[in-house]
Protein backbone atom coordinates (compact mmCIF):
# COMPACT_ATOMS: atom_id res chain seq x y z
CA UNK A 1 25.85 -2.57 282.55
CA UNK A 2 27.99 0.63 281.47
CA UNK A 3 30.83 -0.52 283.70
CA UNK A 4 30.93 -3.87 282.09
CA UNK A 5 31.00 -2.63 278.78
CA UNK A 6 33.81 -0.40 279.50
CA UNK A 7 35.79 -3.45 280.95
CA UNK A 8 34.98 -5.53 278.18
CA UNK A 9 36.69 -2.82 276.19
CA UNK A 10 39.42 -2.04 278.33
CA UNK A 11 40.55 -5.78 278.14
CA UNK A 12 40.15 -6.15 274.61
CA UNK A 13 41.86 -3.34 273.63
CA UNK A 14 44.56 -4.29 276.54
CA UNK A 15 44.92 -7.85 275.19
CA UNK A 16 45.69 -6.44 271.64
CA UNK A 17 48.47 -4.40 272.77
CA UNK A 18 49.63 -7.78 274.64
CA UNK A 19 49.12 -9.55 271.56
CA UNK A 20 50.90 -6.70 269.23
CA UNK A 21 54.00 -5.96 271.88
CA UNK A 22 54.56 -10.37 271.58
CA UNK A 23 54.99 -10.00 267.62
CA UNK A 24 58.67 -9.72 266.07
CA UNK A 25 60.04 -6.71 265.22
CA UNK A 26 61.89 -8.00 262.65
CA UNK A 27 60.54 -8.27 259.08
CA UNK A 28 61.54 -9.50 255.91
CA UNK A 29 59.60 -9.55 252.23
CA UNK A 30 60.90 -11.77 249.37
CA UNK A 31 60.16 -11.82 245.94
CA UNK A 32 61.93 -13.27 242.64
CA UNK A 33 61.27 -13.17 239.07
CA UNK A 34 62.68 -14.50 235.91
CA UNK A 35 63.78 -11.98 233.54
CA UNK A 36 65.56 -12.67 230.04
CA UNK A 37 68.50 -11.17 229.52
CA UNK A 38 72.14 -11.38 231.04
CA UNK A 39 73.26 -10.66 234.91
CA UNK A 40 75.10 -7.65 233.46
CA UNK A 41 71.98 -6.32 231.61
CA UNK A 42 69.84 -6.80 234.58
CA UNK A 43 72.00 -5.79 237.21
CA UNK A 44 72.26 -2.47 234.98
CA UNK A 45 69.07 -1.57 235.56
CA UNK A 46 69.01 -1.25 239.44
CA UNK A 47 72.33 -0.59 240.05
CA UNK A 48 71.73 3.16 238.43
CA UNK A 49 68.81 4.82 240.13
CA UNK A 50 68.23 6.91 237.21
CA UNK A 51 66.86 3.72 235.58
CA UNK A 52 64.13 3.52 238.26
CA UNK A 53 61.68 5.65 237.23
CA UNK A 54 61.37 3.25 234.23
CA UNK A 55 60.05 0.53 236.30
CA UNK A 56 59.76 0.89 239.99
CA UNK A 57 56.24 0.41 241.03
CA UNK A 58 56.05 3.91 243.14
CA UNK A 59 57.40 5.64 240.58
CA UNK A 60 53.80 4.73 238.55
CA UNK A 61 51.45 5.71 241.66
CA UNK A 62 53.07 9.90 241.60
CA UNK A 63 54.34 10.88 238.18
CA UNK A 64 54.66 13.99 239.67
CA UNK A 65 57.22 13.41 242.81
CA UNK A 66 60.16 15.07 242.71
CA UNK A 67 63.53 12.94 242.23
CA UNK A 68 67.14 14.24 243.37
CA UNK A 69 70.63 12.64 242.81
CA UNK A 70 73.56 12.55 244.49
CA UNK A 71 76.84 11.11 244.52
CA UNK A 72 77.88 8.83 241.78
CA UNK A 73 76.11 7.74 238.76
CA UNK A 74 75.26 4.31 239.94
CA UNK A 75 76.90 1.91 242.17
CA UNK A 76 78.41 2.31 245.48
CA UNK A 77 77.25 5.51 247.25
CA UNK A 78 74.44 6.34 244.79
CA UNK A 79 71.65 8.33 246.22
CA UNK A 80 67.86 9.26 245.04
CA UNK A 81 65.89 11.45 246.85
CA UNK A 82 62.43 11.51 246.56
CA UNK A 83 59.19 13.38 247.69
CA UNK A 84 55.67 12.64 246.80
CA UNK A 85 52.28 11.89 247.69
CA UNK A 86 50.65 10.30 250.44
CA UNK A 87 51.26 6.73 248.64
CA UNK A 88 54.99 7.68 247.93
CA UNK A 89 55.89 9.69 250.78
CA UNK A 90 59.53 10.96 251.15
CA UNK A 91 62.92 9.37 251.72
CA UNK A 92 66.05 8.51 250.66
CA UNK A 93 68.23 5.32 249.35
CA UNK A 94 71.55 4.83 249.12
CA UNK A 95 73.83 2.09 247.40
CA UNK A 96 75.56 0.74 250.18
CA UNK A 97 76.65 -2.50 248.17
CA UNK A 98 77.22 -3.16 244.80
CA UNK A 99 79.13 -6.35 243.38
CA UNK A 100 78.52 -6.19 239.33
CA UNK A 101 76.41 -8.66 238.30
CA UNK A 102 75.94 -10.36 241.42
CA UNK A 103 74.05 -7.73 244.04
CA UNK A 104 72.46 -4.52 244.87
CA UNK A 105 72.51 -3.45 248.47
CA UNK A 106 70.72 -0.55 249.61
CA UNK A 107 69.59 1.43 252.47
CA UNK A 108 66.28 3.13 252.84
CA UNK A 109 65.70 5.84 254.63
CA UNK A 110 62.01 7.05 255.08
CA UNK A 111 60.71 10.40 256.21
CA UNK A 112 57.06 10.28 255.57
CA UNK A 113 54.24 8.98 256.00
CA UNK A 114 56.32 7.14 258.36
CA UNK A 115 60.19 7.78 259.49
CA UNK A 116 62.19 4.76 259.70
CA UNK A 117 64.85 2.62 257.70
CA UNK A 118 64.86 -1.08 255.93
CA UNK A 119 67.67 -2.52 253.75
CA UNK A 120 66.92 -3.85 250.18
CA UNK A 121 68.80 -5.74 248.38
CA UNK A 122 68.83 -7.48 244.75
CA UNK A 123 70.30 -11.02 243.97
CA UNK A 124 71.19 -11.42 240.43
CA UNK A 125 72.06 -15.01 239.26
CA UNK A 126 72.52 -16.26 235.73
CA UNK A 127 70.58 -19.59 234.71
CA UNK A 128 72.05 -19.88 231.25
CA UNK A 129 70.27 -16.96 228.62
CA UNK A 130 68.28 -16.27 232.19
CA UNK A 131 68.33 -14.04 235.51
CA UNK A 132 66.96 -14.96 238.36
CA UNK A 133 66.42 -12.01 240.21
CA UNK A 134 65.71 -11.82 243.60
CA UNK A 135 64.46 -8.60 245.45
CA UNK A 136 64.21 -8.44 249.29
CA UNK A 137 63.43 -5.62 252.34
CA UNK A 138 64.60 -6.25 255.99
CA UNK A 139 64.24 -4.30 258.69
CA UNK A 140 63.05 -3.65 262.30
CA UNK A 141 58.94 -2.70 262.83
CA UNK A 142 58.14 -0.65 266.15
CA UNK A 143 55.03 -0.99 268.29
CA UNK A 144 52.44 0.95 265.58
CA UNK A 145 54.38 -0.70 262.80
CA UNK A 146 53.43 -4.10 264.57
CA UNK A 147 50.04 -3.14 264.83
CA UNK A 148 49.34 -2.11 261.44
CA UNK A 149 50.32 -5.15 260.13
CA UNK A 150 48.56 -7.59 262.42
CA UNK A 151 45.46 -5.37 260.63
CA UNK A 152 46.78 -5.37 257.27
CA UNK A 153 49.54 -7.84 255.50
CA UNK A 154 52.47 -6.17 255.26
CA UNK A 155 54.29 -8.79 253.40
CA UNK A 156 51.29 -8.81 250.98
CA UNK A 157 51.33 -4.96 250.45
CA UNK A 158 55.28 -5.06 249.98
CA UNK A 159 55.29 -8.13 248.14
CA UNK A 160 52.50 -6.79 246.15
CA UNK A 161 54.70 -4.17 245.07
CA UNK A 162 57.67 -5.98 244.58
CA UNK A 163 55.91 -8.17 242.12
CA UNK A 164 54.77 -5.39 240.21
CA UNK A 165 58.35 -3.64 240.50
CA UNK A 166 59.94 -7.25 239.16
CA UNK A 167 57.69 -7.47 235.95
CA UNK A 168 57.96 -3.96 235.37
CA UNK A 169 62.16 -4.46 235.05
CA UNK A 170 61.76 -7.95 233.42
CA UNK A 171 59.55 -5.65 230.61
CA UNK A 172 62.36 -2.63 230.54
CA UNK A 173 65.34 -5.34 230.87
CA UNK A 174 63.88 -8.04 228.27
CA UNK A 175 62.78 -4.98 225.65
CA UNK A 176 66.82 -3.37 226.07
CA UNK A 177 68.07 -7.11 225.64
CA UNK A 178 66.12 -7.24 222.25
């Protein structure tokens, strides 16, 4: 009876991995929002990391992480540093891409809780008096990645965030616009 337990274990836990290794290792979380005010005045407010702290939704779960800066102001080859907390971990991002008013790219580089990298980016487009803005995360998930979110939604837990992140800057943006 012991032995057929353990089998019955073995192959579930064997048939997970099968079903985890057959998922794609590529990801990608999408989120827009409308926010009233100009592409420039919008486009402002991610394009210079300094701004972030103002609405980025990780910046509201450790008020106490430390932030760094490096290279230019904002724009192309902008970097913030960060260390934090368990929920914010540590990492980098850098400003890879920046057209004015149009988009953001950027690349993340994580440290903890997990290492790895993903690339953002943020679509500004004018609809008359409005911005639709448009913030996305790509990158590649390995094995325990993979596993972790066949448990738990990652595109629900980034999204999540994203959401959050979009009406914080819609708030900041909209309340600079005046």
């Amino acid at each position: 009876m012991l032995k057929r337990i353990a089998l019955l274990v073995v192959a579930v836990v064997a048939a997970f991995c099968v079903y985890v290794a057959l998922q794609p290792s590529a990801y990608r979380v999408e989120r827009s929002a409308i926010v009233v005010a100009t592409p420039e005045q919008t486009f402002a407010e991610v394009n210079d990391f300094h701004n972030w702290e103002a609405w980025s939704p990780w910046a509201k779960l450790d008020p106490a992480a430390k932030a760094t800066f490096e290279g230019p102001a904002s724009g192309q080859g902008a970097v913030l540093r960060w260390s934090g907390n368990h929920e914010v971990g540590e990492g980098s991002m850098t400003v890879v891409e920046s057209r004015p008013s149009e988009l953001v790219r950027i690349r993340t580089d994580f440290v903890k809780p997990f290492a790895g990298s993903a690339n953002s980016e943020f679509v500004f487009k004018g609809d008359g008096p409005r911005t639709i803005v448009t913030w996305s995360m790509s990158g590649e998930r390995g094995f325990l990645e993979r596993a972790i979110c066949t448990i738990m939604n990652g595109d629900k837990m980034i999204g999540g965030q994203f959401e959050k992140g979009l009406a914080n800057l819609k708030k900041v943006t909209e309340g600079k616009a005046g």
